[in-house]
PDB file of N, CA and C in Angstrom:
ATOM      1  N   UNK A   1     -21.017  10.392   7.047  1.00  0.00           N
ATOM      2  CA  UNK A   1     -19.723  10.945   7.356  1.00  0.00           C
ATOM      3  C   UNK A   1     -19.637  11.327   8.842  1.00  0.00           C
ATOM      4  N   UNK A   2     -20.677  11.831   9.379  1.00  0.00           N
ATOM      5  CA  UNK A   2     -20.580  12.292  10.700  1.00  0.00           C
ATOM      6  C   UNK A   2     -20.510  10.920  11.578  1.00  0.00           C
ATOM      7  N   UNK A   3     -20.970  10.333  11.557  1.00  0.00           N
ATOM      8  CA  UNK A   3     -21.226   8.263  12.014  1.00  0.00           C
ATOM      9  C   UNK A   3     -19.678   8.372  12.228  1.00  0.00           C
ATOM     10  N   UNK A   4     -19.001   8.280  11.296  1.00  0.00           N
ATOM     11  CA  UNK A   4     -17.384   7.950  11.055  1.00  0.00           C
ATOM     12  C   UNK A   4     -16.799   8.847  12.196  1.00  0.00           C
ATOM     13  N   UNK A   5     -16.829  10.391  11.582  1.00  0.00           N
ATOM     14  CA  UNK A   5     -16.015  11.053  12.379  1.00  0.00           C
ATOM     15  C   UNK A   5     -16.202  11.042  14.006  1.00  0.00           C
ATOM     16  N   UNK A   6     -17.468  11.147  14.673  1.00  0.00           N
ATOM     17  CA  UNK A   6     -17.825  10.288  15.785  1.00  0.00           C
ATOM     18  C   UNK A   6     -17.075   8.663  16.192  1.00  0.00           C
ATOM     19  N   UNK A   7     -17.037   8.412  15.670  1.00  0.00           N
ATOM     20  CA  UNK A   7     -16.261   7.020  15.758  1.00  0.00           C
ATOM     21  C   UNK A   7     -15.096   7.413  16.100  1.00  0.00           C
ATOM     22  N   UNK A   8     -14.734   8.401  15.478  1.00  0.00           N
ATOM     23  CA  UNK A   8     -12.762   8.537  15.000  1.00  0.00           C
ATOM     24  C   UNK A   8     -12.415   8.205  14.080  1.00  0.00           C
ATOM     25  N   UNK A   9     -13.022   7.827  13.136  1.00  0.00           N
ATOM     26  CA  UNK A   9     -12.499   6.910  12.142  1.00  0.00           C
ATOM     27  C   UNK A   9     -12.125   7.510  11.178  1.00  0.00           C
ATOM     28  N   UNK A  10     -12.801   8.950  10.881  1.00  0.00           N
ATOM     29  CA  UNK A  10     -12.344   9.531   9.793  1.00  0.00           C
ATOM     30  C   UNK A  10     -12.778  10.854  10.122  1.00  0.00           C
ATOM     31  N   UNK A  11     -11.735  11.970   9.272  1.00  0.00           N
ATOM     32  CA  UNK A  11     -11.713  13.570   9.513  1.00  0.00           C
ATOM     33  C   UNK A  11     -11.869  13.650   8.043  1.00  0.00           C
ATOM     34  N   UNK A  12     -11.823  14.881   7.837  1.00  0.00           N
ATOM     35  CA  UNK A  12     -11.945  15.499   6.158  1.00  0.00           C
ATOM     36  C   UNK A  12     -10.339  16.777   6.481  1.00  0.00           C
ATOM     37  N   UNK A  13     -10.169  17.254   5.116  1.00  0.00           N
ATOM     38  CA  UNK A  13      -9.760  17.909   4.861  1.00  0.00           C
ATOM     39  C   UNK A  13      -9.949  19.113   4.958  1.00  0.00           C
ATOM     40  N   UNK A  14      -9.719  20.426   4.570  1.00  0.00           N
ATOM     41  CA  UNK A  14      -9.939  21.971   4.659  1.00  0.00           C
ATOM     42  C   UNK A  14     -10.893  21.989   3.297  1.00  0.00           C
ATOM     43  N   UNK A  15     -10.704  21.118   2.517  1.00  0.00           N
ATOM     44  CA  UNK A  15     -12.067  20.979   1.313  1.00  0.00           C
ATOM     45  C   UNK A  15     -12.359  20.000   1.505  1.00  0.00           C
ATOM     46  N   UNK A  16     -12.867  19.392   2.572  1.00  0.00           N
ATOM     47  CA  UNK A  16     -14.100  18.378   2.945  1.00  0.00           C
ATOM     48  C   UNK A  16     -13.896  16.695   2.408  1.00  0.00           C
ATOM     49  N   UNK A  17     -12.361  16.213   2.032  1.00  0.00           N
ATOM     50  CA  UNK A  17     -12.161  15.307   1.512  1.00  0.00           C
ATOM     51  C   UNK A  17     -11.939  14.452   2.519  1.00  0.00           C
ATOM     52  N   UNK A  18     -13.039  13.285   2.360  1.00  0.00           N
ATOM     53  CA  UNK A  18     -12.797  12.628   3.471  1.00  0.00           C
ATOM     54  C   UNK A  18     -11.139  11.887   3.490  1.00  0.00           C
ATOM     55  N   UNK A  19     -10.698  11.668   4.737  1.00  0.00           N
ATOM     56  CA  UNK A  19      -9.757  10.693   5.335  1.00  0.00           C
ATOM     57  C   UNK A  19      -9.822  10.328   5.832  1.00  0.00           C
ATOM     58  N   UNK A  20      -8.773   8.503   6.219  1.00  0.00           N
ATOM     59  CA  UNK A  20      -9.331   8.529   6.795  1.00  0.00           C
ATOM     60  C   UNK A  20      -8.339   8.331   8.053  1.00  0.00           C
ATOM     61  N   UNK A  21      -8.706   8.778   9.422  1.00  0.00           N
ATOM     62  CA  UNK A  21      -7.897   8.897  10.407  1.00  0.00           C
ATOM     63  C   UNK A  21      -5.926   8.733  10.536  1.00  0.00           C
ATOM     64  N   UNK A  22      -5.612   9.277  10.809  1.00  0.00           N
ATOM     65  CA  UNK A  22      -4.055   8.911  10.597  1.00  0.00           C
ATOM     66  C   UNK A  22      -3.643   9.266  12.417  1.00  0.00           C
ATOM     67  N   UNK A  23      -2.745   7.832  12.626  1.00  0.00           N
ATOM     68  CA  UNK A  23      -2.050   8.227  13.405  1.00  0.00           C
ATOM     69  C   UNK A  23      -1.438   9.153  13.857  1.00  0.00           C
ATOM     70  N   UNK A  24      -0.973   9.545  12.982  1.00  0.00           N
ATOM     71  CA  UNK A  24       0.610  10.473  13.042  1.00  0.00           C
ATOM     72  C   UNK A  24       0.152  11.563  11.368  1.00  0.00           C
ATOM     73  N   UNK A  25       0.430  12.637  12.426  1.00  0.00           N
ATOM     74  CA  UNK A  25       0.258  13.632  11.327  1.00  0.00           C
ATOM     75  C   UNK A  25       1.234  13.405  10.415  1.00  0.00           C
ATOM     76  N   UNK A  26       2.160  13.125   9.960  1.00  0.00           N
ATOM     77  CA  UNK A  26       2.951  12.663   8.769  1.00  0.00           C
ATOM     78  C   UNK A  26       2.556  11.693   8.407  1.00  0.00           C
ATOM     79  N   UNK A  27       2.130  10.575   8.550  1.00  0.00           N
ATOM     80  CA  UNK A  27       1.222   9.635   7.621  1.00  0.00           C
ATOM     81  C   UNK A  27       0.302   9.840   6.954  1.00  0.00           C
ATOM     82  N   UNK A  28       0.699   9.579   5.645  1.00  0.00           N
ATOM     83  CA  UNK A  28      -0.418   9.867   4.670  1.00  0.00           C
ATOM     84  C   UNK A  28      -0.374   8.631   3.186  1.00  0.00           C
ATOM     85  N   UNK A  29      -0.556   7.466   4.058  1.00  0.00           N
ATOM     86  CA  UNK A  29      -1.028   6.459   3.264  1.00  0.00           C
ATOM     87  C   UNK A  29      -0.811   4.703   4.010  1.00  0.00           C
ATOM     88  N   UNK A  30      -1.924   4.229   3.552  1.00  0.00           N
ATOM     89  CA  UNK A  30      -2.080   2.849   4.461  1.00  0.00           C
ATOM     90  C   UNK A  30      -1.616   1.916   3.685  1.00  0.00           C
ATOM     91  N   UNK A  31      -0.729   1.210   4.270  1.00  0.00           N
ATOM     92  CA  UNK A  31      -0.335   0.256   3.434  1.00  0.00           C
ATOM     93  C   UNK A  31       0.744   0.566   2.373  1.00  0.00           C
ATOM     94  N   UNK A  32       1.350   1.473   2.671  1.00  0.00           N
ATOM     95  CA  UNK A  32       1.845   2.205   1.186  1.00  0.00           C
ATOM     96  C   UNK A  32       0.694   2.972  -0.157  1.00  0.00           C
ATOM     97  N   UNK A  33      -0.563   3.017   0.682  1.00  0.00           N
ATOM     98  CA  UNK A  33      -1.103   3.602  -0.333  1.00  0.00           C
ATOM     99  C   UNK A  33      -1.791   4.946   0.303  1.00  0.00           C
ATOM    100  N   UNK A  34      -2.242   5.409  -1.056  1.00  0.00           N
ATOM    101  CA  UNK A  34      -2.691   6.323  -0.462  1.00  0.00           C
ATOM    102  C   UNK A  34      -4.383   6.529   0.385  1.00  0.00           C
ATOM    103  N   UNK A  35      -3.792   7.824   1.182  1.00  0.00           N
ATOM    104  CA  UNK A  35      -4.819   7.492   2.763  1.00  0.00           C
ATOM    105  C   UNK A  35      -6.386   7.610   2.563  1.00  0.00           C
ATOM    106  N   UNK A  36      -6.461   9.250   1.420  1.00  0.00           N
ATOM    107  CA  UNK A  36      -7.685   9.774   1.199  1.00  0.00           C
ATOM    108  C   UNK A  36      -8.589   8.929   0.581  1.00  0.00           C
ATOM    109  N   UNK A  37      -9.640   8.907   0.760  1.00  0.00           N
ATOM    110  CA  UNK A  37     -10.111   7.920  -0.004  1.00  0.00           C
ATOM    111  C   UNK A  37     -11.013   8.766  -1.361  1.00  0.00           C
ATOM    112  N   UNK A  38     -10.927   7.880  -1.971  1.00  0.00           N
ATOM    113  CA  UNK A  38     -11.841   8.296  -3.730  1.00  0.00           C
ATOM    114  C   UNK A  38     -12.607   7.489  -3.707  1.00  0.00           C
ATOM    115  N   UNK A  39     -13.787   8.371  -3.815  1.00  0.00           N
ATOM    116  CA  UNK A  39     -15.105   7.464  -4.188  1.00  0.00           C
ATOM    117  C   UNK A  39     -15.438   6.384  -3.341  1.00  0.00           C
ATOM    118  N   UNK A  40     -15.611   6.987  -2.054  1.00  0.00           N
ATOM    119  CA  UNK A  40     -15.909   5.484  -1.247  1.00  0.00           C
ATOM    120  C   UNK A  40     -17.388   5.146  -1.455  1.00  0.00           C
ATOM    121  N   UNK A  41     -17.577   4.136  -1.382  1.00  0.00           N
ATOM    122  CA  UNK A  41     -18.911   3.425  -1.587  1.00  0.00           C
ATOM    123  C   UNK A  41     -19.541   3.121  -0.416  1.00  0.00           C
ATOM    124  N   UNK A  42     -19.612   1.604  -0.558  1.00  0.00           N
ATOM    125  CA  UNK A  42     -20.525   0.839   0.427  1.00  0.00           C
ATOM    126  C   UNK A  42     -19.760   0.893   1.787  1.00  0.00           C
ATOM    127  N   UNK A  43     -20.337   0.748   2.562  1.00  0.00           N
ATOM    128  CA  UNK A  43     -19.894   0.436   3.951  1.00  0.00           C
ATOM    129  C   UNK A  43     -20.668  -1.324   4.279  1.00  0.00           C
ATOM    130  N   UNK A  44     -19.896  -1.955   5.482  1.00  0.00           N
ATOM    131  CA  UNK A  44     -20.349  -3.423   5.504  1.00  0.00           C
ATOM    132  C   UNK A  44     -19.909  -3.677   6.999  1.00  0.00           C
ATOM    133  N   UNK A  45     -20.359  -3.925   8.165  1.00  0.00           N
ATOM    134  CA  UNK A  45     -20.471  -4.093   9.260  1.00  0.00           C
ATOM    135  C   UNK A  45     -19.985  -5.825   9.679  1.00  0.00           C
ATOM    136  N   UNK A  46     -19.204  -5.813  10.038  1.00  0.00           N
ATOM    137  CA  UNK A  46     -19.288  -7.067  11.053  1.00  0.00           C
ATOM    138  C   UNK A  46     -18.968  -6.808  12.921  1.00  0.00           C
ATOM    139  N   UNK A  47     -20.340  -6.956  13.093  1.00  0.00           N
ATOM    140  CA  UNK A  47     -20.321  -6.709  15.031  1.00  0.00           C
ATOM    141  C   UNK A  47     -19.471  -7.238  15.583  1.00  0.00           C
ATOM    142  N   UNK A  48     -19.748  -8.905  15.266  1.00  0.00           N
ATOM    143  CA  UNK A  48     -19.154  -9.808  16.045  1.00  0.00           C
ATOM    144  C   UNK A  48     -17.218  -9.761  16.083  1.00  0.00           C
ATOM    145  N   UNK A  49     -17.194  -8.786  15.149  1.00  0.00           N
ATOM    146  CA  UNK A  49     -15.279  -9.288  14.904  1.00  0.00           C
ATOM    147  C   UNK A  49     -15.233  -7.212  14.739  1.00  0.00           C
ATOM    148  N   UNK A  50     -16.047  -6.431  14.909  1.00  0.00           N
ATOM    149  CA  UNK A  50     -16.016  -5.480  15.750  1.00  0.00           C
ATOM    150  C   UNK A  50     -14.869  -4.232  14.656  1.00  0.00           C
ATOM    151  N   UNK A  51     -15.566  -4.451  13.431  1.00  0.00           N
ATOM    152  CA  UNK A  51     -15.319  -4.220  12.576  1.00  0.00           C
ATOM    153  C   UNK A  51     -15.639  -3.465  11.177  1.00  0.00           C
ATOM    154  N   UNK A  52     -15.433  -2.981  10.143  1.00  0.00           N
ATOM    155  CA  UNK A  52     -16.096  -2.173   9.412  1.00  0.00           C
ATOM    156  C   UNK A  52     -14.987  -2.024   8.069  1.00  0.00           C
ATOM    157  N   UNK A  53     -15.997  -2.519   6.907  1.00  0.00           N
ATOM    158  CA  UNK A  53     -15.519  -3.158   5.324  1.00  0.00           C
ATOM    159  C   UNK A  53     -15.975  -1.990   4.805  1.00  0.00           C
ATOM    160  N   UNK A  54     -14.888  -0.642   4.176  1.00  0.00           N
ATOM    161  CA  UNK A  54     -15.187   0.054   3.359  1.00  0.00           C
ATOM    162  C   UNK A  54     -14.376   0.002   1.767  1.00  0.00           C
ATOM    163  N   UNK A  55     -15.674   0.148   1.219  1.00  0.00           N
ATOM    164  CA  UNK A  55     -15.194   0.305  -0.404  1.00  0.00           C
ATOM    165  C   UNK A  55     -14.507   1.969  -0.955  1.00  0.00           C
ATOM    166  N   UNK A  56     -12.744   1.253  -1.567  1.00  0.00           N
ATOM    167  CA  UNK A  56     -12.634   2.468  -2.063  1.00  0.00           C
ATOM    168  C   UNK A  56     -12.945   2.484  -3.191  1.00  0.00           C
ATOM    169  N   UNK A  57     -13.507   2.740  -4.020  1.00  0.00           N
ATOM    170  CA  UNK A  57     -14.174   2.436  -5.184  1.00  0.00           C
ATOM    171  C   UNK A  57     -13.057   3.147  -5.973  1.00  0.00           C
ATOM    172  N   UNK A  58     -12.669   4.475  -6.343  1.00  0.00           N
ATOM    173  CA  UNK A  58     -11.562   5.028  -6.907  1.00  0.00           C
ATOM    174  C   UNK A  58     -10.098   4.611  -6.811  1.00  0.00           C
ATOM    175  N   UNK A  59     -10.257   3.709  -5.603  1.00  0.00           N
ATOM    176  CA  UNK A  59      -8.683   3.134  -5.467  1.00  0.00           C
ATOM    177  C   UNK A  59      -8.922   2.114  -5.647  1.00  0.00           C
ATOM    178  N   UNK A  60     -10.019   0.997  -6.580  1.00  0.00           N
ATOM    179  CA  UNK A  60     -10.319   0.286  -6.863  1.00  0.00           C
ATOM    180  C   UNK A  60      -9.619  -1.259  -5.496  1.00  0.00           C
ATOM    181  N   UNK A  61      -9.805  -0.640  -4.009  1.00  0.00           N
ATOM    182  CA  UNK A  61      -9.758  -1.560  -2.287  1.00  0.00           C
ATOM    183  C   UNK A  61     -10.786  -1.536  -1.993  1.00  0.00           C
ATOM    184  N   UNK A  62     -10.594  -2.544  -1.170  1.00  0.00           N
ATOM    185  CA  UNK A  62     -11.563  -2.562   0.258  1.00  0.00           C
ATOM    186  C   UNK A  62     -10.458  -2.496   1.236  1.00  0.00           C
ATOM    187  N   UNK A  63     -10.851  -1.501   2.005  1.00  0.00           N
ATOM    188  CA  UNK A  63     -10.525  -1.587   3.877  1.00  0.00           C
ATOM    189  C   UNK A  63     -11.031  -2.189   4.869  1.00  0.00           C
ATOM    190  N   UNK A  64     -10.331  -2.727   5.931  1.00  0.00           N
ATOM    191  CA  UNK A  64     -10.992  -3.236   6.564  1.00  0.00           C
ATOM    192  C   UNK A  64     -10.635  -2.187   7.783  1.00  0.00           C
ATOM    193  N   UNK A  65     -11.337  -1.570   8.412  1.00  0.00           N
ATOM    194  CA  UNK A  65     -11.088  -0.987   9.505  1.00  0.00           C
ATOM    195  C   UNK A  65     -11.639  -1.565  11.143  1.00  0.00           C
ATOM    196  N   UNK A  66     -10.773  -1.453  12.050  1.00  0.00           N
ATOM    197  CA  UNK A  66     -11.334  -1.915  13.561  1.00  0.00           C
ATOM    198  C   UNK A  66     -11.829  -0.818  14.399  1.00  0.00           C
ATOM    199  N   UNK A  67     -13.680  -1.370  14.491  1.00  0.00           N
ATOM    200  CA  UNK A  67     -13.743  -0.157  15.104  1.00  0.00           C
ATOM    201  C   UNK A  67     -13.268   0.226  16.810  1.00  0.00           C
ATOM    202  N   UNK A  68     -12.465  -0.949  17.665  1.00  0.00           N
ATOM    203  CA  UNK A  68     -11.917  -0.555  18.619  1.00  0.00           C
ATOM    204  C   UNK A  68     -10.662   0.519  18.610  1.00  0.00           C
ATOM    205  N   UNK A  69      -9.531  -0.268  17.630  1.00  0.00           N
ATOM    206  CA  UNK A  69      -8.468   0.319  17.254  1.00  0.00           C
ATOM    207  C   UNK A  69      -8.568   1.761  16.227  1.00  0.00           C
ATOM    208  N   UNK A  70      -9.758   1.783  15.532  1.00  0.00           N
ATOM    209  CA  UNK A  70     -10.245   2.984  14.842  1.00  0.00           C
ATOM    210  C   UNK A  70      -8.690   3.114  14.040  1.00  0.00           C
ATOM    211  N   UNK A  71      -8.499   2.513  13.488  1.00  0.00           N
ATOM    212  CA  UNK A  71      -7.395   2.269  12.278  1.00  0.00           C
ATOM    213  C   UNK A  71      -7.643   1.180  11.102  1.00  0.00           C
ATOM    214  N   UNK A  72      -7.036   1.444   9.924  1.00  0.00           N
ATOM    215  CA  UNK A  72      -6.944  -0.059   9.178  1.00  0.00           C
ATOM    216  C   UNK A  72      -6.210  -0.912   9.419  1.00  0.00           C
ATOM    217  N   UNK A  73      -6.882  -2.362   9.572  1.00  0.00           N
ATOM    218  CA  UNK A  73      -6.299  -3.387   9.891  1.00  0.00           C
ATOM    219  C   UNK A  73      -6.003  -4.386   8.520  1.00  0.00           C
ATOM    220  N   UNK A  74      -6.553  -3.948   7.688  1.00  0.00           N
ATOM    221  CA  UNK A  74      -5.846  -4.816   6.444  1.00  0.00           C
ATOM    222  C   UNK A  74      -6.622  -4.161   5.140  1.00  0.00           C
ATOM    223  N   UNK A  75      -5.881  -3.581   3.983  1.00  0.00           N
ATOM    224  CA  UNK A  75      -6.254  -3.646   2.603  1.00  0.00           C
ATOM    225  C   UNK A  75      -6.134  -4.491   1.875  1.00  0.00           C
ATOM    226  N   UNK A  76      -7.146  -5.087   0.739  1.00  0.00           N
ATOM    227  CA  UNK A  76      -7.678  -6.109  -0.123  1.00  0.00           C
ATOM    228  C   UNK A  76      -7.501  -4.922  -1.274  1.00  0.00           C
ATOM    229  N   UNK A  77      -6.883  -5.570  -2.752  1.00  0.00           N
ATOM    230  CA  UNK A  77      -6.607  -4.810  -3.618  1.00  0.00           C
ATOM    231  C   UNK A  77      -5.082  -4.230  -3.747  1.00  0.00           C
ATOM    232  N   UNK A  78      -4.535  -4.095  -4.730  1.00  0.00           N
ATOM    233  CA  UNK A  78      -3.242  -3.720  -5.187  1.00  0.00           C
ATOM    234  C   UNK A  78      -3.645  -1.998  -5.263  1.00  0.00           C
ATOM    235  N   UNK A  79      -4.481  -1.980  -5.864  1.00  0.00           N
ATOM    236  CA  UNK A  79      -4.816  -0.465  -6.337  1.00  0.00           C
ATOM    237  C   UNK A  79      -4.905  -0.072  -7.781  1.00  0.00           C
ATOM    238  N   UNK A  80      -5.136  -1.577  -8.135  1.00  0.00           N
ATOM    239  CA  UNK A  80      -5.017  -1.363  -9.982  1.00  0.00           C
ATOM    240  C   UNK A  80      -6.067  -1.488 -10.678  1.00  0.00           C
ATOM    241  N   UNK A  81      -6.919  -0.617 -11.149  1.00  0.00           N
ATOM    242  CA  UNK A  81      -8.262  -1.597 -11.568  1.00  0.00           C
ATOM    243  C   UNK A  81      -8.009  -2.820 -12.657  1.00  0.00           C
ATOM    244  N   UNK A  82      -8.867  -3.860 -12.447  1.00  0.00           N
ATOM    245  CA  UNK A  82      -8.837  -4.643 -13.247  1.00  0.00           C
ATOM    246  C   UNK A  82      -9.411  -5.974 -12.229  1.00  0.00           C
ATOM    247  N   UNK A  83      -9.437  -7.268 -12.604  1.00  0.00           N
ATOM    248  CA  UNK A  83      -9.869  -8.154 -11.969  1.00  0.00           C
ATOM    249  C   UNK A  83      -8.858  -9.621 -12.217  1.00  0.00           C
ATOM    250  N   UNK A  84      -8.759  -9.536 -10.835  1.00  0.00           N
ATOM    251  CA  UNK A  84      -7.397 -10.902 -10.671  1.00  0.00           C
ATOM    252  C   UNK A  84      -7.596 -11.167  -9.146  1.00  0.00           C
ATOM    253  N   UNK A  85      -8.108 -12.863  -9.153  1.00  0.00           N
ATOM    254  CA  UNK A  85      -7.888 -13.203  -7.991  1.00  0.00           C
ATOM    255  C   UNK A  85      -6.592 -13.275  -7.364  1.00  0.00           C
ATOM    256  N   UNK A  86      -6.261 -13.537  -6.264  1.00  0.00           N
ATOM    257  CA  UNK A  86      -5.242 -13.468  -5.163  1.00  0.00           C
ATOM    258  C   UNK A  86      -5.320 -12.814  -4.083  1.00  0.00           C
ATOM    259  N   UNK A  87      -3.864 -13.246  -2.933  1.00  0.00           N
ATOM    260  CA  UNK A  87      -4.055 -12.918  -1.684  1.00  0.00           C
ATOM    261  C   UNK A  87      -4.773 -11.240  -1.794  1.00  0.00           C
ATOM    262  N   UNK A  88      -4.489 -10.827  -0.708  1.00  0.00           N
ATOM    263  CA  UNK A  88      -4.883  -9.264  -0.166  1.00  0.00           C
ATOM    264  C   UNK A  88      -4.360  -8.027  -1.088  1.00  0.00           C
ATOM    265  N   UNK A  89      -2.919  -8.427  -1.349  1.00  0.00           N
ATOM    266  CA  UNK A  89      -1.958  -7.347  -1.945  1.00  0.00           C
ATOM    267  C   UNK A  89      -1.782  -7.696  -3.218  1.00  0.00           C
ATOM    268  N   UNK A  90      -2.514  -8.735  -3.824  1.00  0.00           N
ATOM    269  CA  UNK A  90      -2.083  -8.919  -5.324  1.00  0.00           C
ATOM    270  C   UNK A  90      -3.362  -8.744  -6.659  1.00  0.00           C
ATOM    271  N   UNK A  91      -4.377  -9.042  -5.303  1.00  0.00           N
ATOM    272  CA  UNK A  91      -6.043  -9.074  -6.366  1.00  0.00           C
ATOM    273  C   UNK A  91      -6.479  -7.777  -6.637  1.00  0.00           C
ATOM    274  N   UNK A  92      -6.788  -7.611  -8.008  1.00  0.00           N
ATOM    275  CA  UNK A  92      -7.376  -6.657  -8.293  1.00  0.00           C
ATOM    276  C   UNK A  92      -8.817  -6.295  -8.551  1.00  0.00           C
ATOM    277  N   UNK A  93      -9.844  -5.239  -8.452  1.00  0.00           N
ATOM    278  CA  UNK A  93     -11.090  -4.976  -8.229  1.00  0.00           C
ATOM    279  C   UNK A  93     -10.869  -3.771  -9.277  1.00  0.00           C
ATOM    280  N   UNK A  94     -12.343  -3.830  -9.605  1.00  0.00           N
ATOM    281  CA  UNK A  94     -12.918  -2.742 -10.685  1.00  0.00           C
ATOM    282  C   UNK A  94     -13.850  -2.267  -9.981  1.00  0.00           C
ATOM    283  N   UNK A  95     -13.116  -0.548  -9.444  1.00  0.00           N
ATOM    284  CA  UNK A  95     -14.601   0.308  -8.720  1.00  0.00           C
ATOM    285  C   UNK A  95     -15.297  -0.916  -7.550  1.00  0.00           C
ATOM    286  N   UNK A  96     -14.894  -1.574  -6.438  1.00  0.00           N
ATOM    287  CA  UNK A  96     -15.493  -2.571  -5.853  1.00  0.00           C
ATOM    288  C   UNK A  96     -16.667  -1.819  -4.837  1.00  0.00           C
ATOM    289  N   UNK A  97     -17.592  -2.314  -4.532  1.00  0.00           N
ATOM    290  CA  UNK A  97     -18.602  -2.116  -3.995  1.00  0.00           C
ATOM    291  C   UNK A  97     -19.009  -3.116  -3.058  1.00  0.00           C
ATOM    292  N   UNK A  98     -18.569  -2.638  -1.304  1.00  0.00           N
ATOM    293  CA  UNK A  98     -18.538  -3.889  -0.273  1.00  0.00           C
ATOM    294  C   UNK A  98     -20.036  -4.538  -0.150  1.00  0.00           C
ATOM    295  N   UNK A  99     -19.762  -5.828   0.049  1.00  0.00           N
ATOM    296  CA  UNK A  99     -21.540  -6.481  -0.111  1.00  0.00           C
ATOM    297  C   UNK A  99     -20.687  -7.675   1.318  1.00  0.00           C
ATOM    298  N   UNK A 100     -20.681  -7.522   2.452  1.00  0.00           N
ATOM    299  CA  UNK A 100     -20.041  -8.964   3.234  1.00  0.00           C
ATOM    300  C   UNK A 100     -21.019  -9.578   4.007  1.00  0.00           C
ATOM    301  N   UNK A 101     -21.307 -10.686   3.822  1.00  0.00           N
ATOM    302  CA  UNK A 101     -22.313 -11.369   4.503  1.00  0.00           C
ATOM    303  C   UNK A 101     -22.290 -12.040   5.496  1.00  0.00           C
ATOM    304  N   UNK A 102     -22.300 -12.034   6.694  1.00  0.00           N
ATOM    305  CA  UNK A 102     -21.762 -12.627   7.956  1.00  0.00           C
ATOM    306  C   UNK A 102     -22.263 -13.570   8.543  1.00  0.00           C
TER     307      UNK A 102
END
């Protein structure tokens, strides 16, 4: 957690719930979803494209965050558990756990 917040990438709450970074103090969800994350899991590194694949495991996404821009640059997952291929906004994941191999 401290890795992150060093980064910028993410603050916590007044009860320690991670988030993760928001532009704008009135934003409070990426993508139309929501910001906090539940149950994040794995973390997954890509250097070369300067980048960072986190699992929301409770919001049954993956994020992709930039670590230049220190924002999300794209969610994978609807937010529904269950399992259905498709694009970014339509596939669904059960509890996903990032594994990306570069």
């Amino acid at each position: 957690m401290e890795t992150f917040r060093s980064l910028g990438l993410m603050t916590a709450t007044r009860d320690s719930v991670p988030r993760l970074r928001s532009d704008s103090d009135s934003a409070d969800c990426v993508d139309g979803r929501n910001k906090i994350l539940k149950y994040p899991g794995k973390v997954s590194t890509d250097e070369t494209g300067n980048r960072i694949f986190v699992s929301d495991s409770g919001h049954h996404r993956v994020l992709v965050v930039g670590l230049k821009s220190a924002s999300v640059e794209q969610t994978f997952g609807d937010g529904v558990r269950g399992f259905r291929d498709g694009d970014s906004k339509t596939a669904r994941f059960s509890s996903p756990q990032v594994n990306v191999g570069f």
